[in-house]
PDB file of N, CA and C in Angstrom:
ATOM      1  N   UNK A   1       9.662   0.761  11.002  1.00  0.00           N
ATOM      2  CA  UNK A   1       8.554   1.674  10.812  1.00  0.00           C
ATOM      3  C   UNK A   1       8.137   2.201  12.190  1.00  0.00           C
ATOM      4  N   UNK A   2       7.703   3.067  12.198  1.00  0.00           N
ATOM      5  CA  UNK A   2       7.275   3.956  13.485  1.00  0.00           C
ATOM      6  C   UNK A   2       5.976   4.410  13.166  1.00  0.00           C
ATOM      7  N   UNK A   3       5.115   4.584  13.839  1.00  0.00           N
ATOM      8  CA  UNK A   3       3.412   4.927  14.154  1.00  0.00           C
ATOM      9  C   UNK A   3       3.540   6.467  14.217  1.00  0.00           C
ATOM     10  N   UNK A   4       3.029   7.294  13.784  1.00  0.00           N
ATOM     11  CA  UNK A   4       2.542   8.612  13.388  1.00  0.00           C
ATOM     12  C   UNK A   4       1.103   8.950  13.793  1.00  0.00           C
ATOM     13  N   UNK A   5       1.067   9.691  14.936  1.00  0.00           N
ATOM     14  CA  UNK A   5      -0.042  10.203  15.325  1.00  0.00           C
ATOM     15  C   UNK A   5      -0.483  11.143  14.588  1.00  0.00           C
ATOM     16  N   UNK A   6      -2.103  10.918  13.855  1.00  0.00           N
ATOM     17  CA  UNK A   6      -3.066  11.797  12.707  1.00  0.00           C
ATOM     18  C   UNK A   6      -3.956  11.565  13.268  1.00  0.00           C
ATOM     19  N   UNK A   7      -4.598  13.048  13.313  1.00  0.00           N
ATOM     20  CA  UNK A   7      -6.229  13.405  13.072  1.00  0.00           C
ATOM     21  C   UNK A   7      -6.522  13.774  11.914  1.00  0.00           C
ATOM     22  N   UNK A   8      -7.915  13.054  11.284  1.00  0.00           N
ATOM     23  CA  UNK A   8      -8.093  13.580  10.274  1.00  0.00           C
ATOM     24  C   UNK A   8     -10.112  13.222  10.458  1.00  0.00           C
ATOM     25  N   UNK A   9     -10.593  14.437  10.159  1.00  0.00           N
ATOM     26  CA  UNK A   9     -12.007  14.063  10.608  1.00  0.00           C
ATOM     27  C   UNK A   9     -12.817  13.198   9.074  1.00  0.00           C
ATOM     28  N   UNK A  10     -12.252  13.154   7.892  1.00  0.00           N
ATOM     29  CA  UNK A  10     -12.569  12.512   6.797  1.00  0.00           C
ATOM     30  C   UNK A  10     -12.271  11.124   6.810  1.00  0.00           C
ATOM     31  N   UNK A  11     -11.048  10.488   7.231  1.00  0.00           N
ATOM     32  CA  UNK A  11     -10.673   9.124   7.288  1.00  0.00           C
ATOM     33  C   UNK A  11     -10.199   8.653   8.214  1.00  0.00           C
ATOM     34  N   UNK A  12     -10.339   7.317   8.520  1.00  0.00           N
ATOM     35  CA  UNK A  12      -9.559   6.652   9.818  1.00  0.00           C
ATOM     36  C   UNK A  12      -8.947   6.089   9.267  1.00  0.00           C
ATOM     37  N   UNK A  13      -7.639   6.233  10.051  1.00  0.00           N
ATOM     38  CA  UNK A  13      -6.513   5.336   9.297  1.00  0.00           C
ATOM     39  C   UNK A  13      -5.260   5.397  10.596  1.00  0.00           C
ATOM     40  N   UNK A  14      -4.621   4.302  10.428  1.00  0.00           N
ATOM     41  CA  UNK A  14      -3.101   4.584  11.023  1.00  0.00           C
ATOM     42  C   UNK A  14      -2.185   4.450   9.810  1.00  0.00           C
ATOM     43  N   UNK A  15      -0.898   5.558  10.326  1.00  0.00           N
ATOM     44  CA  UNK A  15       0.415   5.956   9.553  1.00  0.00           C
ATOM     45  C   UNK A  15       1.455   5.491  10.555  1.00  0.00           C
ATOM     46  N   UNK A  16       2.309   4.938   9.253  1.00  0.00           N
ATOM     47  CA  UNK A  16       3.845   4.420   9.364  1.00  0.00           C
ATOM     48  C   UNK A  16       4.407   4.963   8.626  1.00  0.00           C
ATOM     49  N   UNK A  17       5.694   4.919   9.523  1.00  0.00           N
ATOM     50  CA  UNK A  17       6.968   5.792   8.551  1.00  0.00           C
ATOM     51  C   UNK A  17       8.051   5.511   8.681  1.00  0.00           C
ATOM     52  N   UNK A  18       8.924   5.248   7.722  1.00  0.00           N
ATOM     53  CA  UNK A  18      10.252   4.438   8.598  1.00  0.00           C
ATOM     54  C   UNK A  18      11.132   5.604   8.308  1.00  0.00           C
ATOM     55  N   UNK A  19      12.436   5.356   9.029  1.00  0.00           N
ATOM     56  CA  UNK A  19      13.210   6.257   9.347  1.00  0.00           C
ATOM     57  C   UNK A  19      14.187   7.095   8.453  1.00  0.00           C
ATOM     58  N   UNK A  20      14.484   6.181   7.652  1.00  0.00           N
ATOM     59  CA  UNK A  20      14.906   7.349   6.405  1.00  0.00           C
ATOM     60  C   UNK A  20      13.945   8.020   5.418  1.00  0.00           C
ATOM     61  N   UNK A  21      12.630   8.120   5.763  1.00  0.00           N
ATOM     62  CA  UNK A  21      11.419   8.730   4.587  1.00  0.00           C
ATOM     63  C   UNK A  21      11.292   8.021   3.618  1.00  0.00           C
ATOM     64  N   UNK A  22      11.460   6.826   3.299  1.00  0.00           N
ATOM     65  CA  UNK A  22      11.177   6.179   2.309  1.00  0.00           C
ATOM     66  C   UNK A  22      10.358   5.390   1.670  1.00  0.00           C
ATOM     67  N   UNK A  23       9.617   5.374   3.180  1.00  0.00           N
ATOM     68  CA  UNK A  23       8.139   4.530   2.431  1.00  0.00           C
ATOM     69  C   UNK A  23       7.297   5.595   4.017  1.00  0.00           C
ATOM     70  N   UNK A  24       6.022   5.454   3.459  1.00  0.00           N
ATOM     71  CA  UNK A  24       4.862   5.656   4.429  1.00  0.00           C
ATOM     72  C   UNK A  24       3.974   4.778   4.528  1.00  0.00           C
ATOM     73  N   UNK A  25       3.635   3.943   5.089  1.00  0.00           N
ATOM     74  CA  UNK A  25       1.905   3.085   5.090  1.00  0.00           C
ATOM     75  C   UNK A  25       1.011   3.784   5.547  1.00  0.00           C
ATOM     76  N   UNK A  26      -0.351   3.906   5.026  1.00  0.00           N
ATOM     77  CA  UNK A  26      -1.415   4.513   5.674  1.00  0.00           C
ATOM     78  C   UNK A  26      -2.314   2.794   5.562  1.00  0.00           C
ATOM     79  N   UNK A  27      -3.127   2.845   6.717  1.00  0.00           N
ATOM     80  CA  UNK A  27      -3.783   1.528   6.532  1.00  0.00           C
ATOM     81  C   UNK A  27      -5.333   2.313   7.042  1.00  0.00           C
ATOM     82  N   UNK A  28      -6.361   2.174   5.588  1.00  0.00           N
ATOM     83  CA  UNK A  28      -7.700   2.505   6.312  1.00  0.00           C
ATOM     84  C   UNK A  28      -8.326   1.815   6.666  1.00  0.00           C
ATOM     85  N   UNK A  29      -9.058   2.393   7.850  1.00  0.00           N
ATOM     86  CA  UNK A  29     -10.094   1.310   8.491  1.00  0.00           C
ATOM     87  C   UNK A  29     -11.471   1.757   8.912  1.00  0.00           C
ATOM     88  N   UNK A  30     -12.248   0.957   8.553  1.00  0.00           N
ATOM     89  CA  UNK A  30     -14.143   1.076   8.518  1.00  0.00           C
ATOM     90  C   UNK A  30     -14.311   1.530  10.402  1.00  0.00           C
ATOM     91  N   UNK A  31     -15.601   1.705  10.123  1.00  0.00           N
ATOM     92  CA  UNK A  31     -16.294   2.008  11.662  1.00  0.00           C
ATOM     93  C   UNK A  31     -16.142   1.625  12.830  1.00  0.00           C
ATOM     94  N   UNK A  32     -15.797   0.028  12.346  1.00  0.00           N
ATOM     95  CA  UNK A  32     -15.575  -1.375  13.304  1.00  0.00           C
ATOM     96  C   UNK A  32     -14.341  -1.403  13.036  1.00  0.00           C
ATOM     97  N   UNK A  33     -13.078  -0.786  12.322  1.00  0.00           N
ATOM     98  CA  UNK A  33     -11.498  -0.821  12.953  1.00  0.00           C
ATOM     99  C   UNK A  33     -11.118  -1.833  11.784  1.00  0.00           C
ATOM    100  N   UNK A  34     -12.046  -2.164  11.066  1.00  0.00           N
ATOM    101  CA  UNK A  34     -11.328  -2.796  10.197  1.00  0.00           C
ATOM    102  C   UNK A  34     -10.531  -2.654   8.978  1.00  0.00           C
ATOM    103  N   UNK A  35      -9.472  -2.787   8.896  1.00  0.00           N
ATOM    104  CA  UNK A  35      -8.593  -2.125   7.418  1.00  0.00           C
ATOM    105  C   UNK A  35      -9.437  -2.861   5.797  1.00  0.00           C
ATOM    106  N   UNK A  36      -9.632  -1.437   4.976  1.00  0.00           N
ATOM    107  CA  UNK A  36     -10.298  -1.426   4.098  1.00  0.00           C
ATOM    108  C   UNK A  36      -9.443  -1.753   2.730  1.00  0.00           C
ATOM    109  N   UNK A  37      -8.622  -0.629   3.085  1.00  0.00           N
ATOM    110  CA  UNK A  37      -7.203  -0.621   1.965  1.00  0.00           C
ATOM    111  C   UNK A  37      -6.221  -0.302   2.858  1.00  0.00           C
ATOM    112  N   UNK A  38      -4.498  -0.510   1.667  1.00  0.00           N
ATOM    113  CA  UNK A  38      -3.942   0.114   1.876  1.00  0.00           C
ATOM    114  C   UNK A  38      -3.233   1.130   1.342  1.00  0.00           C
ATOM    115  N   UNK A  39      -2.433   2.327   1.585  1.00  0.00           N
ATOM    116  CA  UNK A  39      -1.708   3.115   0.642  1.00  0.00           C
ATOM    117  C   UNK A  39      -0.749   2.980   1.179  1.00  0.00           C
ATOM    118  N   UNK A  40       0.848   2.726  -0.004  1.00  0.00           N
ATOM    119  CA  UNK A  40       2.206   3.269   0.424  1.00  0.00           C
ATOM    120  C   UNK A  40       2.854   4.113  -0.423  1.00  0.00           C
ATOM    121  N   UNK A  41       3.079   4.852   0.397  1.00  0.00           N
ATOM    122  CA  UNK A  41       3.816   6.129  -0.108  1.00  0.00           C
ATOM    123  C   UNK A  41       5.284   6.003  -0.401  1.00  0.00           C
ATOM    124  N   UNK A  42       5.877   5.653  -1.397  1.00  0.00           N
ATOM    125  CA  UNK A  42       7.847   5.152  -1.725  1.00  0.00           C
ATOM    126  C   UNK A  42       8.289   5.869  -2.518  1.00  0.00           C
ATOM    127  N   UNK A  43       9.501   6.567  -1.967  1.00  0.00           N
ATOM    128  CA  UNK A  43      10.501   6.911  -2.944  1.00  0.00           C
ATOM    129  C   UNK A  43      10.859   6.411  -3.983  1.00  0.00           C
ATOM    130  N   UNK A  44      11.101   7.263  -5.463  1.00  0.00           N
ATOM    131  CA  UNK A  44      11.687   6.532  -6.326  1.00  0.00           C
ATOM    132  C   UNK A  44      12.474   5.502  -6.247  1.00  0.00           C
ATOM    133  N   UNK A  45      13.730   5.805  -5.218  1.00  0.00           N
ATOM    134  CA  UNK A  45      14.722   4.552  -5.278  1.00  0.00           C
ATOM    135  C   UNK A  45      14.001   3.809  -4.192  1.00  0.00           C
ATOM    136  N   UNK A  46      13.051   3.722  -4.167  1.00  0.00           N
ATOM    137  CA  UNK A  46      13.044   2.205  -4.406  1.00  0.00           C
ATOM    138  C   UNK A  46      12.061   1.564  -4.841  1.00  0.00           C
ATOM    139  N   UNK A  47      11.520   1.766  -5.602  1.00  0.00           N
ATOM    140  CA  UNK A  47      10.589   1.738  -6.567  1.00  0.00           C
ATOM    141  C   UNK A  47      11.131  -0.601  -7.411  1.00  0.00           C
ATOM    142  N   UNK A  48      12.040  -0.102  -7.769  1.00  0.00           N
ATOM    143  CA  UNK A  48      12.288  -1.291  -8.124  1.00  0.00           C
ATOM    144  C   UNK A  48      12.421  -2.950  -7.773  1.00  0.00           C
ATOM    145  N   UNK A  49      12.821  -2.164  -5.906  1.00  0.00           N
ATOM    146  CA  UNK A  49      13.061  -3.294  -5.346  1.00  0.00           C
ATOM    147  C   UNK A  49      11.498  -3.571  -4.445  1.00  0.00           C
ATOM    148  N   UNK A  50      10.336  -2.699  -4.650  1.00  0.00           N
ATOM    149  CA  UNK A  50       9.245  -3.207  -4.292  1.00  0.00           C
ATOM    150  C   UNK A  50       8.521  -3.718  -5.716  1.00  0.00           C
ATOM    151  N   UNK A  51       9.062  -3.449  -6.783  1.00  0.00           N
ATOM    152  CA  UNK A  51       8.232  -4.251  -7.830  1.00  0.00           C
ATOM    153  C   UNK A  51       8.652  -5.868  -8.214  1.00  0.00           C
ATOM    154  N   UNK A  52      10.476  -6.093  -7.895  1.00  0.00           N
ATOM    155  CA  UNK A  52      10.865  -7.362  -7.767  1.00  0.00           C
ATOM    156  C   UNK A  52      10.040  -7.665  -6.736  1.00  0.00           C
ATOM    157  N   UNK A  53       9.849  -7.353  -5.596  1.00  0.00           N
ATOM    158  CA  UNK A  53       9.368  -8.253  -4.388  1.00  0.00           C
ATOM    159  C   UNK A  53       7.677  -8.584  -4.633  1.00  0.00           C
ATOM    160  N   UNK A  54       7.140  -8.055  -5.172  1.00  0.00           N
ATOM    161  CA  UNK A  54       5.594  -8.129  -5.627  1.00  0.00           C
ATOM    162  C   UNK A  54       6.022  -8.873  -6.787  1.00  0.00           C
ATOM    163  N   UNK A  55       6.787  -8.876  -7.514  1.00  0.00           N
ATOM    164  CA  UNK A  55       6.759 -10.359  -8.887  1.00  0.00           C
ATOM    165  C   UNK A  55       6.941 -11.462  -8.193  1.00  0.00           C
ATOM    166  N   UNK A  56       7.656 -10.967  -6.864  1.00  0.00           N
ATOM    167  CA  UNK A  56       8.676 -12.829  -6.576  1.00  0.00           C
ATOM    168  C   UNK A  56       6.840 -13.380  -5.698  1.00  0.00           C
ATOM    169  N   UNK A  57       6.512 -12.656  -4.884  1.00  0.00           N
ATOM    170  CA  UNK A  57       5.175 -12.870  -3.911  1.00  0.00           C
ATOM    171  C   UNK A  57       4.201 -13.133  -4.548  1.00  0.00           C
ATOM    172  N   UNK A  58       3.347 -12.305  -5.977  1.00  0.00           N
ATOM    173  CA  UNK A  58       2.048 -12.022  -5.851  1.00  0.00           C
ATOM    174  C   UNK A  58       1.892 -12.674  -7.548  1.00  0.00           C
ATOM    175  N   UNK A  59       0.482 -12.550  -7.959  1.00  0.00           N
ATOM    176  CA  UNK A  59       0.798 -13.057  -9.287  1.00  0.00           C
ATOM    177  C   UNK A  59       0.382 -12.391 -10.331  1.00  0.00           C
ATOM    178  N   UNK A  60       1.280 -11.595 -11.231  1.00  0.00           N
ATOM    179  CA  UNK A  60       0.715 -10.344 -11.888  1.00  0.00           C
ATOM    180  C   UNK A  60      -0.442 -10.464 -12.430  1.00  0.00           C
ATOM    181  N   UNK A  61      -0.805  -9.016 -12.621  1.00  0.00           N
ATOM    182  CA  UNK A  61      -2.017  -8.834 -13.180  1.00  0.00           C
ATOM    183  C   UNK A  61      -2.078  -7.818 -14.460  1.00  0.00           C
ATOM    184  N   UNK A  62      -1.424  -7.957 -15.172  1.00  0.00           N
ATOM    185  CA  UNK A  62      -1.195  -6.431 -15.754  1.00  0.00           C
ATOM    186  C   UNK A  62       0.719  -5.728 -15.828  1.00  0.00           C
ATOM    187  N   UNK A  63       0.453  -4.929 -16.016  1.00  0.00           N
ATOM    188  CA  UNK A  63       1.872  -4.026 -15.909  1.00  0.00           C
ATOM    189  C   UNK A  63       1.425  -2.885 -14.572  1.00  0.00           C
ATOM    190  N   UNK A  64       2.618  -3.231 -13.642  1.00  0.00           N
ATOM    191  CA  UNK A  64       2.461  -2.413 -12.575  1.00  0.00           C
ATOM    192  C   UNK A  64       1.120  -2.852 -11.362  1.00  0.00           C
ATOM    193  N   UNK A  65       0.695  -4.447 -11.473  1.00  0.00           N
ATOM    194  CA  UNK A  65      -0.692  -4.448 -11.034  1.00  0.00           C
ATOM    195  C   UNK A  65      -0.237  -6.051 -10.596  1.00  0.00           C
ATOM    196  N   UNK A  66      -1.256  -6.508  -9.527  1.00  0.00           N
ATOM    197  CA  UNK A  66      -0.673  -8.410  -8.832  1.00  0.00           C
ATOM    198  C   UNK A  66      -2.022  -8.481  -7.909  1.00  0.00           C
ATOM    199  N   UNK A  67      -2.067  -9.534  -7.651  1.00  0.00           N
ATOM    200  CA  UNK A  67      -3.006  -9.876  -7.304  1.00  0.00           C
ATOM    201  C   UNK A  67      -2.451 -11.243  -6.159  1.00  0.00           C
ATOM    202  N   UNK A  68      -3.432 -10.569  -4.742  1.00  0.00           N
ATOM    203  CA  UNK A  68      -2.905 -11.560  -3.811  1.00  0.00           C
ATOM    204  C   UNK A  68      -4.294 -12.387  -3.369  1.00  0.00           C
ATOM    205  N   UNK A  69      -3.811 -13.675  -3.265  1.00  0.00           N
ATOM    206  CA  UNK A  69      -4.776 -14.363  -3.396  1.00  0.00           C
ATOM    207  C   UNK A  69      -4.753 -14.632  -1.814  1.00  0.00           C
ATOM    208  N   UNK A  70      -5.566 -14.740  -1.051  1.00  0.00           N
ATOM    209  CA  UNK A  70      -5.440 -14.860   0.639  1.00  0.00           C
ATOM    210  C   UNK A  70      -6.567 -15.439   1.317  1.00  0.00           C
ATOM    211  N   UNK A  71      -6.867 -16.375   2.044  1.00  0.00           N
ATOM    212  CA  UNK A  71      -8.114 -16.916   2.614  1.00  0.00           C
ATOM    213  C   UNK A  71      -9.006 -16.680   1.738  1.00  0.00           C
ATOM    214  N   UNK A  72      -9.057 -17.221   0.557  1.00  0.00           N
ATOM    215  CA  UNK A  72     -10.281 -17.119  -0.403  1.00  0.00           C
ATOM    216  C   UNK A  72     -10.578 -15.952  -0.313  1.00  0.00           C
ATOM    217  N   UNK A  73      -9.829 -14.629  -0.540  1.00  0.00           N
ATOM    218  CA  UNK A  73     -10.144 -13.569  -1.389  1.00  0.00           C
ATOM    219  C   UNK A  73      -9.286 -12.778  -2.118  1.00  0.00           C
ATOM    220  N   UNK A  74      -9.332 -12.336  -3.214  1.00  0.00           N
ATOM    221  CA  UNK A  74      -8.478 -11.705  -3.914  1.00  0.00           C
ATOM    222  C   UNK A  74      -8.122 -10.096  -3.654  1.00  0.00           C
ATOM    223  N   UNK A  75      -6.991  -9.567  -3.540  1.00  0.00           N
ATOM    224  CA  UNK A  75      -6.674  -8.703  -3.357  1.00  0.00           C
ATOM    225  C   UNK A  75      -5.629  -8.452  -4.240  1.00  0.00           C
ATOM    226  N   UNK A  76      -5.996  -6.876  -4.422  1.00  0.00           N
ATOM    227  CA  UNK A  76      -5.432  -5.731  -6.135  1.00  0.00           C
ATOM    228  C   UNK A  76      -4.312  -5.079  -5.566  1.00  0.00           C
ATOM    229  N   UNK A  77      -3.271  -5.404  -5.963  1.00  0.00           N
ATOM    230  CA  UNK A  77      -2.048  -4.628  -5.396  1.00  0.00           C
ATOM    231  C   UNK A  77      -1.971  -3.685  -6.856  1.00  0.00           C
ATOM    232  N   UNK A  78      -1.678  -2.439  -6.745  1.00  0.00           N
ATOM    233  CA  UNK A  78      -1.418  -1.598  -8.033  1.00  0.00           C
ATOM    234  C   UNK A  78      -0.501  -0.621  -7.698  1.00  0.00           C
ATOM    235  N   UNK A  79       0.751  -0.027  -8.651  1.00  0.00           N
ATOM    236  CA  UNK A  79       1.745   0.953  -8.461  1.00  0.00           C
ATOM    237  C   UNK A  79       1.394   1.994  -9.552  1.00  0.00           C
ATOM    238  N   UNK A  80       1.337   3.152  -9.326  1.00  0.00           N
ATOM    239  CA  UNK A  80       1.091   4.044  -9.784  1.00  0.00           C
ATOM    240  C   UNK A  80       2.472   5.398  -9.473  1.00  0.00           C
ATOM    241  N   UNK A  81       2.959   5.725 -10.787  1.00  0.00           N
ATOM    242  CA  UNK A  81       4.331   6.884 -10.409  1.00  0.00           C
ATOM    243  C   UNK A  81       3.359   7.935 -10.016  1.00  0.00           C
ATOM    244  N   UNK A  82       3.775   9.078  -9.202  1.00  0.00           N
ATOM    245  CA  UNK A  82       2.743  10.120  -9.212  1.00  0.00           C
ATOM    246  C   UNK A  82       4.061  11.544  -9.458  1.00  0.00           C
ATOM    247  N   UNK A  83       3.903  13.118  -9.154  1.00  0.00           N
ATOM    248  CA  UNK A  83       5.204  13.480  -9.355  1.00  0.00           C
ATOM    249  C   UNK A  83       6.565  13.285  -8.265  1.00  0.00           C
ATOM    250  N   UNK A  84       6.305  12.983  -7.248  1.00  0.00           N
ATOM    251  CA  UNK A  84       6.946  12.960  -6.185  1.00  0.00           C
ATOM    252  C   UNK A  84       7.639  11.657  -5.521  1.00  0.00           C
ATOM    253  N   UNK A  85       6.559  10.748  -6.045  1.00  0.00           N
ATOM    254  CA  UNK A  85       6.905   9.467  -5.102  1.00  0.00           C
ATOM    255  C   UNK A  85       6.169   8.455  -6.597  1.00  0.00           C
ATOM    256  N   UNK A  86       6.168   7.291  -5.689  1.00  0.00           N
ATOM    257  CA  UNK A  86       5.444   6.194  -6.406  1.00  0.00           C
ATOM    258  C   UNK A  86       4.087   5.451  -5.536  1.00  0.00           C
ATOM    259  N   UNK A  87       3.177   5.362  -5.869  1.00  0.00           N
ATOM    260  CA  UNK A  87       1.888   4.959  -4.831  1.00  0.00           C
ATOM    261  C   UNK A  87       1.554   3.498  -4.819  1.00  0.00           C
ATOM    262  N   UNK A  88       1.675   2.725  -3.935  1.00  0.00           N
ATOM    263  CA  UNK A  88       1.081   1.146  -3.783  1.00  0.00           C
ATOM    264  C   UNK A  88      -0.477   1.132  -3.243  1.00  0.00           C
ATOM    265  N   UNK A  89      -1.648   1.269  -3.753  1.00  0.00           N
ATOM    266  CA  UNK A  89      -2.632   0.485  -3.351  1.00  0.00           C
ATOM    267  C   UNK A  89      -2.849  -0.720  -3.021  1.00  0.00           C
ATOM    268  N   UNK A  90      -3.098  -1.171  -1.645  1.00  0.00           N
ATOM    269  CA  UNK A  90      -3.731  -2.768  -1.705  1.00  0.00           C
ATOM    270  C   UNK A  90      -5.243  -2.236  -1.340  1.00  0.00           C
ATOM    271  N   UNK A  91      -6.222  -3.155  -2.142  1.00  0.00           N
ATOM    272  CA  UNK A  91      -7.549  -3.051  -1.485  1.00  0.00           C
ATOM    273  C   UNK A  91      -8.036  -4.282  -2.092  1.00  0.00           C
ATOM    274  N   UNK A  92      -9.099  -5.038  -1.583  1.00  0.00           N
ATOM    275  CA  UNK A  92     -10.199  -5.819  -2.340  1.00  0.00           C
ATOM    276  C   UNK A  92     -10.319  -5.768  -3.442  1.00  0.00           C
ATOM    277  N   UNK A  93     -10.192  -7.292  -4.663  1.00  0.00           N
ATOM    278  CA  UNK A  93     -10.671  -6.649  -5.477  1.00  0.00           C
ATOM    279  C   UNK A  93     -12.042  -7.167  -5.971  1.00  0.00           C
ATOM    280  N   UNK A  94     -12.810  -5.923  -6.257  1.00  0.00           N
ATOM    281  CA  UNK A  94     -14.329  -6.251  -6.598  1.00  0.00           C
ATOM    282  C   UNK A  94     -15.010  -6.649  -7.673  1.00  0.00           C
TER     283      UNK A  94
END
């Protein structure tokens, strides 16, 4: 993955991108720098081999949805197809 320099005056965030376009990370972060969520941006192909790797890691929640359990807090992993790509949210879950 490689770091992607963005301005954006609505959100703070840093972007990753690895070298064949196949995934993007955006990681947001609060006032104080701290990451809030995350978004990944993945190509169809490979869509599958990040949903094996979230069954083998996390512990479902749903269809398309897991839940990571981490220093006593739970966190919502969710995949969503959109038309282009496929979307990974991680954030808190509340």
């Amino acid at each position: 993955m490689s770091f992607n320099n963005v301005i954006n005056k609505k959100y703070t965030y840093l972007k990753y991108s690895d070298k064949s376009n196949n995934q993007t990370l955006l990681f947001f972060l609060d006032k104080n720098a701290v990451c809030t969520s995350i978004l990944m941006i993945c190509s169809f192909s490979i869509k599958n081999e990040k949903t094996k790797e979230f069954n083998a890691i996390y512990q479902s929640n749903g269809k398309n949805k897991w839940i990571n359990k981490r220093n006593g807090k739970d966190y919502l992993i969710e995949m969503k197809d959109e038309t282009w790509s496929c979307i990974i949210t991680i954030e808190r879950d509340k």
